[in-house]
C-alpha atoms as a PDB file:
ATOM      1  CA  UNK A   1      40.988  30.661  30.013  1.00  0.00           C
ATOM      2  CA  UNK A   2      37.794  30.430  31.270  1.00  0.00           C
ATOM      3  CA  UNK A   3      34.358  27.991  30.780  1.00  0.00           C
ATOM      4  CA  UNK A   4      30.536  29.593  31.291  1.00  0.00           C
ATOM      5  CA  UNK A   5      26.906  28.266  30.462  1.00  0.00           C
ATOM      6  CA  UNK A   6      24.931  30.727  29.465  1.00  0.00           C
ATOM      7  CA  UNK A   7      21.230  30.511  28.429  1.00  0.00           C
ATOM      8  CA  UNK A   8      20.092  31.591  24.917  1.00  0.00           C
ATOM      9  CA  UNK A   9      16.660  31.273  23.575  1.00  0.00           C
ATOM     10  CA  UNK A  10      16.077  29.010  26.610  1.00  0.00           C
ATOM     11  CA  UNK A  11      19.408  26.390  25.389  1.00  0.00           C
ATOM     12  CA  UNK A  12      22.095  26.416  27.498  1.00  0.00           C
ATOM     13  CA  UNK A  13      25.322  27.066  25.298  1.00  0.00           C
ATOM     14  CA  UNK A  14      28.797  26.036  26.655  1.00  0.00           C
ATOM     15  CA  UNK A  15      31.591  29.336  26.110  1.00  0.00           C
ATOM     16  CA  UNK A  16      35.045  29.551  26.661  1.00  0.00           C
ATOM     17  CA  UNK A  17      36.733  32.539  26.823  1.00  0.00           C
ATOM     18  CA  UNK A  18      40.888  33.386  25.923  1.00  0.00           C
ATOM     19  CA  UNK A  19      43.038  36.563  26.808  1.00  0.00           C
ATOM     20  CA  UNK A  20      42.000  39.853  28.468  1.00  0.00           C
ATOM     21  CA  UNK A  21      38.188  40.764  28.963  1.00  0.00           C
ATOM     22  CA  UNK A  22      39.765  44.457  28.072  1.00  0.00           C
ATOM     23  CA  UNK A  23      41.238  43.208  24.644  1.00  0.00           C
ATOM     24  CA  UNK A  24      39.733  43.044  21.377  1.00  0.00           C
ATOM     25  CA  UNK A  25      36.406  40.750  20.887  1.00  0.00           C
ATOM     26  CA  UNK A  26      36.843  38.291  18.827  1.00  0.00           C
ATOM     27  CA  UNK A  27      33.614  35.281  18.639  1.00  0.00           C
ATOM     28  CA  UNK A  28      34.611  32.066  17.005  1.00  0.00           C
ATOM     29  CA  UNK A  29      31.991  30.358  15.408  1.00  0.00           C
ATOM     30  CA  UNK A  30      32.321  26.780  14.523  1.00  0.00           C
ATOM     31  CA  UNK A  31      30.683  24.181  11.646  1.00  0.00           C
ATOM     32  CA  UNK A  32      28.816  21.300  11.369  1.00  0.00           C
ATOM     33  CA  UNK A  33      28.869  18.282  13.904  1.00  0.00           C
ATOM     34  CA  UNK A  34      31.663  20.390  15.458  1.00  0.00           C
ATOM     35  CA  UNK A  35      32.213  21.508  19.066  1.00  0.00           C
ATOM     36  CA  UNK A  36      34.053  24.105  20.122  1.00  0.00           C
ATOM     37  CA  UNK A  37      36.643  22.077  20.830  1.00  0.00           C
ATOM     38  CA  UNK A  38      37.378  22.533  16.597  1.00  0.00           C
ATOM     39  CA  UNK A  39      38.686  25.689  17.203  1.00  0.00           C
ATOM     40  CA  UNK A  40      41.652  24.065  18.655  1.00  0.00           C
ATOM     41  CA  UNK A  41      43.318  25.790  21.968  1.00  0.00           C
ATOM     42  CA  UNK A  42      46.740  26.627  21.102  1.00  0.00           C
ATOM     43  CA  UNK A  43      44.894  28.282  17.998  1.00  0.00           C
ATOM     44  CA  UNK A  44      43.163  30.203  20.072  1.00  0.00           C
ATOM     45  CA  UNK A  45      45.763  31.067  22.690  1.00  0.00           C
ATOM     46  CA  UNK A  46      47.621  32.405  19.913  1.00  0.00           C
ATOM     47  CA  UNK A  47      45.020  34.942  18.667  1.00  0.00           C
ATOM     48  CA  UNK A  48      44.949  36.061  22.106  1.00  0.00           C
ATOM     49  CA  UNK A  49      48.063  36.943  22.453  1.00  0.00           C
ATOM     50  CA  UNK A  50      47.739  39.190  19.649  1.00  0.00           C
ATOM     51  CA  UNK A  51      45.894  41.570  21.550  1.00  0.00           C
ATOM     52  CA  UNK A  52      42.156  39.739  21.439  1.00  0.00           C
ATOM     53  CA  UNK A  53      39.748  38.455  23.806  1.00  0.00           C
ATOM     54  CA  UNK A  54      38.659  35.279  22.048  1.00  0.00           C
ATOM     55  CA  UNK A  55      35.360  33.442  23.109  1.00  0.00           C
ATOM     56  CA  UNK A  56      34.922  29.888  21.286  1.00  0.00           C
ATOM     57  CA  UNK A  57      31.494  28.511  21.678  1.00  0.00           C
ATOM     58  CA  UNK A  58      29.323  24.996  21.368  1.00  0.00           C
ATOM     59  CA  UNK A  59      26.743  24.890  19.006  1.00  0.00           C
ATOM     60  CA  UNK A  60      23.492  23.499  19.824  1.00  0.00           C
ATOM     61  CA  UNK A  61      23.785  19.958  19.605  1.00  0.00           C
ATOM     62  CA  UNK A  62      27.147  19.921  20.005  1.00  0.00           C
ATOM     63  CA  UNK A  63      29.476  19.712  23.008  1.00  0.00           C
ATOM     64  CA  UNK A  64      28.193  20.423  26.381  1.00  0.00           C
ATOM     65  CA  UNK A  65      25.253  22.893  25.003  1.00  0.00           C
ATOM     66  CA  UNK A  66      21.511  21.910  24.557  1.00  0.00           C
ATOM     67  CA  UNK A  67      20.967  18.628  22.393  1.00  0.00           C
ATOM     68  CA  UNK A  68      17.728  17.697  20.689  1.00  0.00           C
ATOM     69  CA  UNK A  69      16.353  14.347  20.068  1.00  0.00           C
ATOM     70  CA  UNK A  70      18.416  13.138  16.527  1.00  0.00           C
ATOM     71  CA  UNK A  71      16.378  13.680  13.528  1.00  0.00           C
ATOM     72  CA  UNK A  72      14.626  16.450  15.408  1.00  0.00           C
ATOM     73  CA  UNK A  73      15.714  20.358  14.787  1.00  0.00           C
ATOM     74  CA  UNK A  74      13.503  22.827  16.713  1.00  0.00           C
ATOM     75  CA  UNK A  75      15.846  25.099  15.068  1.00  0.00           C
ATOM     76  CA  UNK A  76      17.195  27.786  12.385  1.00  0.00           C
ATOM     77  CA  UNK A  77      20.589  28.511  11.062  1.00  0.00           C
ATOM     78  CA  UNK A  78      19.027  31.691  11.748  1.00  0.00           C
ATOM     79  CA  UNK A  79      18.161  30.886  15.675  1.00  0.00           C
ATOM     80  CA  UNK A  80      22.113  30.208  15.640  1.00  0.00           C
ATOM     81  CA  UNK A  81      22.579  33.456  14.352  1.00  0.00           C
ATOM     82  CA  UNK A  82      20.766  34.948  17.579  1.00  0.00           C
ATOM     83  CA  UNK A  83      22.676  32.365  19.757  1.00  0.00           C
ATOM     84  CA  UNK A  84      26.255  34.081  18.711  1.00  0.00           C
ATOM     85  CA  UNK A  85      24.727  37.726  19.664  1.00  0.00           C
ATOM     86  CA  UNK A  86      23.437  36.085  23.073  1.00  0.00           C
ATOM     87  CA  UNK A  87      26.375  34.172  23.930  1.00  0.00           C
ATOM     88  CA  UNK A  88      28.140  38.187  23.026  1.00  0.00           C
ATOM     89  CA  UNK A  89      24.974  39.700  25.051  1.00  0.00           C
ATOM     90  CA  UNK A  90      25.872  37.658  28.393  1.00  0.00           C
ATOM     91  CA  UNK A  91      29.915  38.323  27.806  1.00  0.00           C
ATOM     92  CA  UNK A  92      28.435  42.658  27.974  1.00  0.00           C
ATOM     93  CA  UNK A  93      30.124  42.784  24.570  1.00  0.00           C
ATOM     94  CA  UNK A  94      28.575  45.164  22.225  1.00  0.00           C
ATOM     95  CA  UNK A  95      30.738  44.964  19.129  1.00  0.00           C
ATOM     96  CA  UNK A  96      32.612  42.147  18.006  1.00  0.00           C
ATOM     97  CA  UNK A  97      35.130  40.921  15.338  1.00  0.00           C
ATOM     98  CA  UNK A  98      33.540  37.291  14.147  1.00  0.00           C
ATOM     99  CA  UNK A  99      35.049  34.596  12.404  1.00  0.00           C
ATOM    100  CA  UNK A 100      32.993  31.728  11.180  1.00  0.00           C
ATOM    101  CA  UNK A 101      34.123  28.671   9.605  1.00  0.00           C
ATOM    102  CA  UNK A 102      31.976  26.243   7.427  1.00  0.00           C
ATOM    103  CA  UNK A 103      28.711  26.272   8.432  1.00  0.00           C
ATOM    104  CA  UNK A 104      30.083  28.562  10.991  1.00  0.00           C
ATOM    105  CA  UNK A 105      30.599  30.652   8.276  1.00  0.00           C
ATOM    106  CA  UNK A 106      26.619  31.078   7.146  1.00  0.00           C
ATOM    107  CA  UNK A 107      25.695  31.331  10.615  1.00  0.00           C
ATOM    108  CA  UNK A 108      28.236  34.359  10.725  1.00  0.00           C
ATOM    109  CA  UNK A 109      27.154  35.538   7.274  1.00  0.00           C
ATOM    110  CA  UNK A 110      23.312  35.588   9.009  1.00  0.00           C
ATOM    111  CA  UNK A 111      24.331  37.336  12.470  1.00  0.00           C
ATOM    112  CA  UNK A 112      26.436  40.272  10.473  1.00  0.00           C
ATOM    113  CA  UNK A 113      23.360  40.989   8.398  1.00  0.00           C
ATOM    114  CA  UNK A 114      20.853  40.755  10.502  1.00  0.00           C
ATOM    115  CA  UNK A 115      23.008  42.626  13.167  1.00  0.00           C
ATOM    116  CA  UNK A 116      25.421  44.920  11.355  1.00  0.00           C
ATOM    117  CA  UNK A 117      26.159  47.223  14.194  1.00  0.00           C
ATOM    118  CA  UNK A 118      27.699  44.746  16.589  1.00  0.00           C
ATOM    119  CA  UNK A 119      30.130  42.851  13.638  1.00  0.00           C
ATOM    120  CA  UNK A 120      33.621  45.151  13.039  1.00  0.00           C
ATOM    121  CA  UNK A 121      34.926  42.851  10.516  1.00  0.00           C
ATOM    122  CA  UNK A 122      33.717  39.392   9.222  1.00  0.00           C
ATOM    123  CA  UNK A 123      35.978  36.424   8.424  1.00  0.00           C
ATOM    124  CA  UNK A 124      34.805  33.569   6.955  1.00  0.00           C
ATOM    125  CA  UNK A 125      36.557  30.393   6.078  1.00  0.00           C
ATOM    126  CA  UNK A 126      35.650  27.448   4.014  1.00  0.00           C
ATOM    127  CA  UNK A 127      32.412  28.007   3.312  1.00  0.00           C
ATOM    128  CA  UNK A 128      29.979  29.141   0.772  1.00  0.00           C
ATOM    129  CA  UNK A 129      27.500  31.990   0.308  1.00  0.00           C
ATOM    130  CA  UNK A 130      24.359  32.534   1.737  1.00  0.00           C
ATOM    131  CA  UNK A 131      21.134  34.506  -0.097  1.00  0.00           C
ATOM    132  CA  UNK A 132      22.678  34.016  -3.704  1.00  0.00           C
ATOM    133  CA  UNK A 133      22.214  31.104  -6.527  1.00  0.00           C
ATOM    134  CA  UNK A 134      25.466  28.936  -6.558  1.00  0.00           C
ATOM    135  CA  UNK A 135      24.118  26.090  -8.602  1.00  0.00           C
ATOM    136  CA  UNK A 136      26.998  26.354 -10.933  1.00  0.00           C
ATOM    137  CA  UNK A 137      29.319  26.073  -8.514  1.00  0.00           C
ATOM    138  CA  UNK A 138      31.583  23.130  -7.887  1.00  0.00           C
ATOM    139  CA  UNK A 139      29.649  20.383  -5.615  1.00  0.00           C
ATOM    140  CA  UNK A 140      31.075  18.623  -2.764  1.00  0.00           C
ATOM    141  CA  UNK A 141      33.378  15.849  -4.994  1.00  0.00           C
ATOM    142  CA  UNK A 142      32.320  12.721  -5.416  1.00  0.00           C
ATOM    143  CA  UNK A 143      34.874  10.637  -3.469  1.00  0.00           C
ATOM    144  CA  UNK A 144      33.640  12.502   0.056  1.00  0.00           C
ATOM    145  CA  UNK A 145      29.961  12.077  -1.042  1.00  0.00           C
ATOM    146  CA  UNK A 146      30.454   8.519  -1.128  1.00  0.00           C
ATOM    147  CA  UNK A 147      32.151   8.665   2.109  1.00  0.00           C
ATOM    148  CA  UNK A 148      29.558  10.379   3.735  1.00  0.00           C
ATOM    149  CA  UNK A 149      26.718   8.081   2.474  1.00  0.00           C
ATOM    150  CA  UNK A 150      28.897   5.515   4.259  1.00  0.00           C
ATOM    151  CA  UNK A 151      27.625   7.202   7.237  1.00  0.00           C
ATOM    152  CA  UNK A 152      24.475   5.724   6.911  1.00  0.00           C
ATOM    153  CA  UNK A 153      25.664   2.339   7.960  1.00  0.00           C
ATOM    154  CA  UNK A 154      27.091   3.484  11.127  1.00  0.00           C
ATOM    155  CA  UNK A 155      25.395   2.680  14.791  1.00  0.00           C
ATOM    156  CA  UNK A 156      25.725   6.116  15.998  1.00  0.00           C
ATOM    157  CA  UNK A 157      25.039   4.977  19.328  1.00  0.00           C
ATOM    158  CA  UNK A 158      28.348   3.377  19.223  1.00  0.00           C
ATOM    159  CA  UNK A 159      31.432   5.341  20.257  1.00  0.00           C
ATOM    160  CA  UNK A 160      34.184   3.376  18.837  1.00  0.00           C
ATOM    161  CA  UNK A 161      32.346   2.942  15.199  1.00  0.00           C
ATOM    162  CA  UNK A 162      31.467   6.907  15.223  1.00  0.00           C
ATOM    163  CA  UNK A 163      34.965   7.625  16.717  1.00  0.00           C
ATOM    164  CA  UNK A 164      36.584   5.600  13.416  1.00  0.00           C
ATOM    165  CA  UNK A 165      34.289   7.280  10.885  1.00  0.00           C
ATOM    166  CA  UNK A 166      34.954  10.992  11.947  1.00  0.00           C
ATOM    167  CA  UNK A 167      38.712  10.107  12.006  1.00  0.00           C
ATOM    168  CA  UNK A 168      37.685   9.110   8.191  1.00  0.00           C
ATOM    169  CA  UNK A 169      36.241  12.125   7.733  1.00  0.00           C
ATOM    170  CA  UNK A 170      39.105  14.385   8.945  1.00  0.00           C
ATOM    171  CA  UNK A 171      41.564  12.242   6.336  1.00  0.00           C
ATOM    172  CA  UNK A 172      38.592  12.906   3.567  1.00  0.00           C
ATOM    173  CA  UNK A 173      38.275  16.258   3.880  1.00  0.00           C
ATOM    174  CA  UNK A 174      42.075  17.439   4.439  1.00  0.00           C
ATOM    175  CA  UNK A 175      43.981  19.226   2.038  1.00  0.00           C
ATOM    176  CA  UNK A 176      48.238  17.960   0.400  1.00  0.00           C
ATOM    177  CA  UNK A 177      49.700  21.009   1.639  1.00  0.00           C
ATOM    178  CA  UNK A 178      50.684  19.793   4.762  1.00  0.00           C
ATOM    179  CA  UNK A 179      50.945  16.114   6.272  1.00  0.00           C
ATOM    180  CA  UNK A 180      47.874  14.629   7.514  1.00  0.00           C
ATOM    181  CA  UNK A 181      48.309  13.519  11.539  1.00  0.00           C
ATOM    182  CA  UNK A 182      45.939  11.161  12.236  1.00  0.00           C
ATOM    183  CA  UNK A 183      46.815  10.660  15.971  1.00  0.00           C
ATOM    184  CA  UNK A 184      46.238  14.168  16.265  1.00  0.00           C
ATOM    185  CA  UNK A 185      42.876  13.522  14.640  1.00  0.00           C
ATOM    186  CA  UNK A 186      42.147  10.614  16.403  1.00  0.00           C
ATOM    187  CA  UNK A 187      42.937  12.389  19.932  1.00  0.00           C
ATOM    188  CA  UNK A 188      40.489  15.326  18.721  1.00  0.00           C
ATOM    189  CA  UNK A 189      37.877  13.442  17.732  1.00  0.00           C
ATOM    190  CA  UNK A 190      38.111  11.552  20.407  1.00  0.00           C
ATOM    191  CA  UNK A 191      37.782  14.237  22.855  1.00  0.00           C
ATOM    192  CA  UNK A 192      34.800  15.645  21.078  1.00  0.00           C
ATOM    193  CA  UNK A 193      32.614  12.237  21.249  1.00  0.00           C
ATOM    194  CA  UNK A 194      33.563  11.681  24.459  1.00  0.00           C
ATOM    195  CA  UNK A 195      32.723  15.075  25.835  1.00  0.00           C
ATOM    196  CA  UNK A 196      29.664  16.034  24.212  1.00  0.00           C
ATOM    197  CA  UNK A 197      26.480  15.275  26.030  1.00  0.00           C
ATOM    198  CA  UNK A 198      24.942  13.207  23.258  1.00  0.00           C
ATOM    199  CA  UNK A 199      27.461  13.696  20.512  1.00  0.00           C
ATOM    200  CA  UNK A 200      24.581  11.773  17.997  1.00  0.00           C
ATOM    201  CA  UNK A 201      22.431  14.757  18.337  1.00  0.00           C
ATOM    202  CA  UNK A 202      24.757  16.903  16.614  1.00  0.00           C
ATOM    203  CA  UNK A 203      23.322  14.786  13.338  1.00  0.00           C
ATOM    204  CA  UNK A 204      20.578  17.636  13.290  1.00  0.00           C
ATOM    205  CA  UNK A 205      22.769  19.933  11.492  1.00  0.00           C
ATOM    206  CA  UNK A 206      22.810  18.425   8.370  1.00  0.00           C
ATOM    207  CA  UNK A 207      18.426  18.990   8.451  1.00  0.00           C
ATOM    208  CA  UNK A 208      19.252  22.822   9.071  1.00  0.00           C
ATOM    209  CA  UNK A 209      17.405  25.760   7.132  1.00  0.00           C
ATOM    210  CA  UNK A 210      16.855  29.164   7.564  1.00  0.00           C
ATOM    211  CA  UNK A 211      18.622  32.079   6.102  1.00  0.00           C
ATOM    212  CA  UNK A 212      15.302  32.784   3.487  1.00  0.00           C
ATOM    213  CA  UNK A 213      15.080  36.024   4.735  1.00  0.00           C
ATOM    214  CA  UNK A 214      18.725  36.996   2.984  1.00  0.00           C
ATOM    215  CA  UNK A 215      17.896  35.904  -0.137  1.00  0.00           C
ATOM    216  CA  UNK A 216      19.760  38.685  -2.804  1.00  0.00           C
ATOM    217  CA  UNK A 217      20.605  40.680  -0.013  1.00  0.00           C
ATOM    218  CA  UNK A 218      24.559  39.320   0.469  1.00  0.00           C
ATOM    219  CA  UNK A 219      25.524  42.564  -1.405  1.00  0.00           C
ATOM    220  CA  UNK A 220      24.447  44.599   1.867  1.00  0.00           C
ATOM    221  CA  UNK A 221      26.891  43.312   4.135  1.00  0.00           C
ATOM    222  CA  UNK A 222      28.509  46.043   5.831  1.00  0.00           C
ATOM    223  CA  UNK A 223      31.401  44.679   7.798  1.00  0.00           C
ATOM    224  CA  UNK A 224      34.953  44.343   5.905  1.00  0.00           C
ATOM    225  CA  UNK A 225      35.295  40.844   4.757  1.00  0.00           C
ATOM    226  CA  UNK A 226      37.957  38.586   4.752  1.00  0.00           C
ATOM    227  CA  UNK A 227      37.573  35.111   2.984  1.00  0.00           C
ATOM    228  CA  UNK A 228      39.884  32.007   3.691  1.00  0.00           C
ATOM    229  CA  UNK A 229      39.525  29.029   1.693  1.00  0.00           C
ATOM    230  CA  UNK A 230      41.595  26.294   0.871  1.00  0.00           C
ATOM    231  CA  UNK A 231      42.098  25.602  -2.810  1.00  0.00           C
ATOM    232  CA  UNK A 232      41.877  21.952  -2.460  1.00  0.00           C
ATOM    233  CA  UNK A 233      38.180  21.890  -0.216  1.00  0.00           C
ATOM    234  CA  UNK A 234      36.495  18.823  -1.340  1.00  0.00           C
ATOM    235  CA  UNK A 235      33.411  20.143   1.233  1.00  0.00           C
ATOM    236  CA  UNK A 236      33.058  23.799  -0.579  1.00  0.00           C
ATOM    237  CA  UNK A 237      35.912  23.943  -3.618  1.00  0.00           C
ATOM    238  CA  UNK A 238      37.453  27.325  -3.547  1.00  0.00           C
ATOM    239  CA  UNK A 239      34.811  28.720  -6.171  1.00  0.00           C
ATOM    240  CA  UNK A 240      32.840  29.125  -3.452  1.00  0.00           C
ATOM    241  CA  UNK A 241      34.843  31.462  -1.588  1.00  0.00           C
ATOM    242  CA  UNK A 242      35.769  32.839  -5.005  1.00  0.00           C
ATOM    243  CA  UNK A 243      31.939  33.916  -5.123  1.00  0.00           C
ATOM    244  CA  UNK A 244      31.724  35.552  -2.036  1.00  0.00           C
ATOM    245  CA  UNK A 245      35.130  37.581  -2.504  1.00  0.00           C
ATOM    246  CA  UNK A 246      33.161  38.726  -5.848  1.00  0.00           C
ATOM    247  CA  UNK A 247      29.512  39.653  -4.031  1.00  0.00           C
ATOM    248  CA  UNK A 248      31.318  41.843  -1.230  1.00  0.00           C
ATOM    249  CA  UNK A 249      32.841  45.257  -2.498  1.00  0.00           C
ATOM    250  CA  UNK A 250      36.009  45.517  -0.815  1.00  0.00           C
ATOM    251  CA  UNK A 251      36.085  41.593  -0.052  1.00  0.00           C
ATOM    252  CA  UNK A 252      40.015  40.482   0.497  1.00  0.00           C
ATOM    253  CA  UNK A 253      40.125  36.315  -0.587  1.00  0.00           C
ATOM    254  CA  UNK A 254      42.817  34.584   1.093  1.00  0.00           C
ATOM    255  CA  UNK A 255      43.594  31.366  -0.948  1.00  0.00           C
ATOM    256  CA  UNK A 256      45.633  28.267   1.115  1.00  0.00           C
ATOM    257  CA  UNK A 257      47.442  26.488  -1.520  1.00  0.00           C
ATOM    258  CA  UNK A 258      46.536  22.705  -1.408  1.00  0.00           C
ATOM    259  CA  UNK A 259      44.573  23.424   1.592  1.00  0.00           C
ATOM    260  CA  UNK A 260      41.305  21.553   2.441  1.00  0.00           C
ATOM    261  CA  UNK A 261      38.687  22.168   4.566  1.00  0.00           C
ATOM    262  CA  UNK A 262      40.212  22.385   7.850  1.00  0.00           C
ATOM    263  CA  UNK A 263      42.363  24.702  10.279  1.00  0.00           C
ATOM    264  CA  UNK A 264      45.328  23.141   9.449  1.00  0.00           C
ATOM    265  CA  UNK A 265      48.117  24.108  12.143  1.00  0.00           C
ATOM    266  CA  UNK A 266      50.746  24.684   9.110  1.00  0.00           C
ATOM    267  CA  UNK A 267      48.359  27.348   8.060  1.00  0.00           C
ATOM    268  CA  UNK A 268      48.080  28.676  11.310  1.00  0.00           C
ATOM    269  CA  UNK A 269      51.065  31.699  11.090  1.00  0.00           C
ATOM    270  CA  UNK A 270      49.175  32.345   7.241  1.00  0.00           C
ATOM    271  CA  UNK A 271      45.606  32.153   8.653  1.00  0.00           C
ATOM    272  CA  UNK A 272      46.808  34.664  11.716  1.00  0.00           C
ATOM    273  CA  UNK A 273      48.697  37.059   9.968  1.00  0.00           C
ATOM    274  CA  UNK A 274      45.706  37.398   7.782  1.00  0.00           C
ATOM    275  CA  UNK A 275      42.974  37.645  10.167  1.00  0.00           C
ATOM    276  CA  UNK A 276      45.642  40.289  12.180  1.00  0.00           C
ATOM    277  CA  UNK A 277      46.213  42.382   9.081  1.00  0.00           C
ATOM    278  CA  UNK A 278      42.016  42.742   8.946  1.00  0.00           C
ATOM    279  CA  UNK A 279      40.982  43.542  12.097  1.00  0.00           C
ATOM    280  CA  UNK A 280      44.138  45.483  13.329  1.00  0.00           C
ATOM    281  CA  UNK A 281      42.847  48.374  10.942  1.00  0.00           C
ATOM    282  CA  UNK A 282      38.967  48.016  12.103  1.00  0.00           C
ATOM    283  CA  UNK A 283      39.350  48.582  16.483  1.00  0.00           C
ATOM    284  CA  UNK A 284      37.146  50.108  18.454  1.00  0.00           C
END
């Protein structure tokens, strides 16, 4: 395991890198409010030693990379895009297997568009579709929206009150299949605050745009697809994922029973085995 800066667009964006340079590459990208530090390690470790050279990055915003003034976002989901072929560009890797999850997932659905030379195969996990109308598509339910408007209230400037609330969150947005641990949470989320340079900053995701340029143009994606979605997602309900399986020829929908939106480690020999069956056939 291994940690690097590197610079991107003139933002500094914090890497960490798994397994065998000489393996195949595999770029992790993570969602909203999230560090890298949501792709947890053993989770990692354990696509690595399947045969994979794993990088896991920080957003901007998030973790130890750049951070903008909250309420401020000099940025695209489109610039973040760019920021995964950069943070591959300063690893020398030309070609890559990318999984995204969340909003991870429509930065990854950007970058394999926009770069389909350099993405082998494409997995993308609890998250929706980018370029295409989903209006009649299941919203985000009601019980999480009123949890998030909670959010409001919070003094984000204090660690303990934020700490609580993203615990919340990670209870709100888990699935029945499995128990929920919320030490485990707690310890994460903890973790994350703590580390992150200014961990409120990381509020500037939720004012994100970009991806215009993709509008109707989903269809086009050239890299074999693999969709993972949890059928209980309260975030983006499995018709979401349902949607993208049915805009991608060839598209292979994984569905977690009772799962939410999360990398739940119960999932984790399900979620593997899948990812391992679609990119074991694609090497180069």
């Amino acid at each position: 395991m291994s940690e690097r800066i590197i610079m991107a667009d003139g933002a500094e964006i914090a890497t960490q890198a798994f397994g065998d340079p000489s393996h195949q590459p595999t770029l992790l990208i993570m969602g909203a409010m999230a560090s890298m530090l949501w792709w947890p390690e053993a989770f990692c470790r354990r696509l690595a030693a399947q045969g994979r050279y794993v990088i896991r990055y920080d957003n901007r915003d998030t973790g130890l990379s750049t951070f903008y003034e909250p309420g401020s976002s000099p940025y695209t989901m489109d610039d973040m895009a760019e920021d995964a072929m950069r943070v591959l560009d300063a690893y020398g890797i030309d070609t890559v297997h990318l999984i995204g999850m969340s909003l991870g997932g429509m930065i990854a659905q950007i970058a394999a568009l926009a770069h389909p030379a350099r993405v082998i195969t494409l997995t993308l996990i609890s998250t929706t579709p980018i370029g295409i109308d989903t209006s009649a598509l299941p919203r985000t339910s009601d019980t999480y929206m009123e949890h998030a408007a909670a959010g409001e209230s919070i003094d984000w400037t204090d660690n303990a009150q934020v700490i609580d609330f993203i615990v919340k969150d990670t209870r709100m947005i888990a699935g029945t299949a499995h128990p929920y641990d919320e030490a485990g949470a707690r310890n994460l989320v903890e973790r994350d605050v703590k580390r992150a340079k200014n961990f409120v900053s990381a509020t500037n995701h939720f004012m994100l745009k970009g991806g215009e340029a993709w509008k109707n143009k989903l269809s086009e994606l050239a890299a074999p697809l693999l969709i993972i979605h949890g059928t209980a997602d309260p975030i983006f309900p499995v018709e979401h994922g349902e949607l993208l399986a049915e805009a991608i020829e060839g598209a292979k929908l994984l569905r977690l029973e009772s799962g939410g939106h999360e990398i739940h480690p119960g999932d984790w020999n399900e979620i593997i085995a899948a990812i391992d069956a679609h990119t074991g056939a694609q090497r180069r």
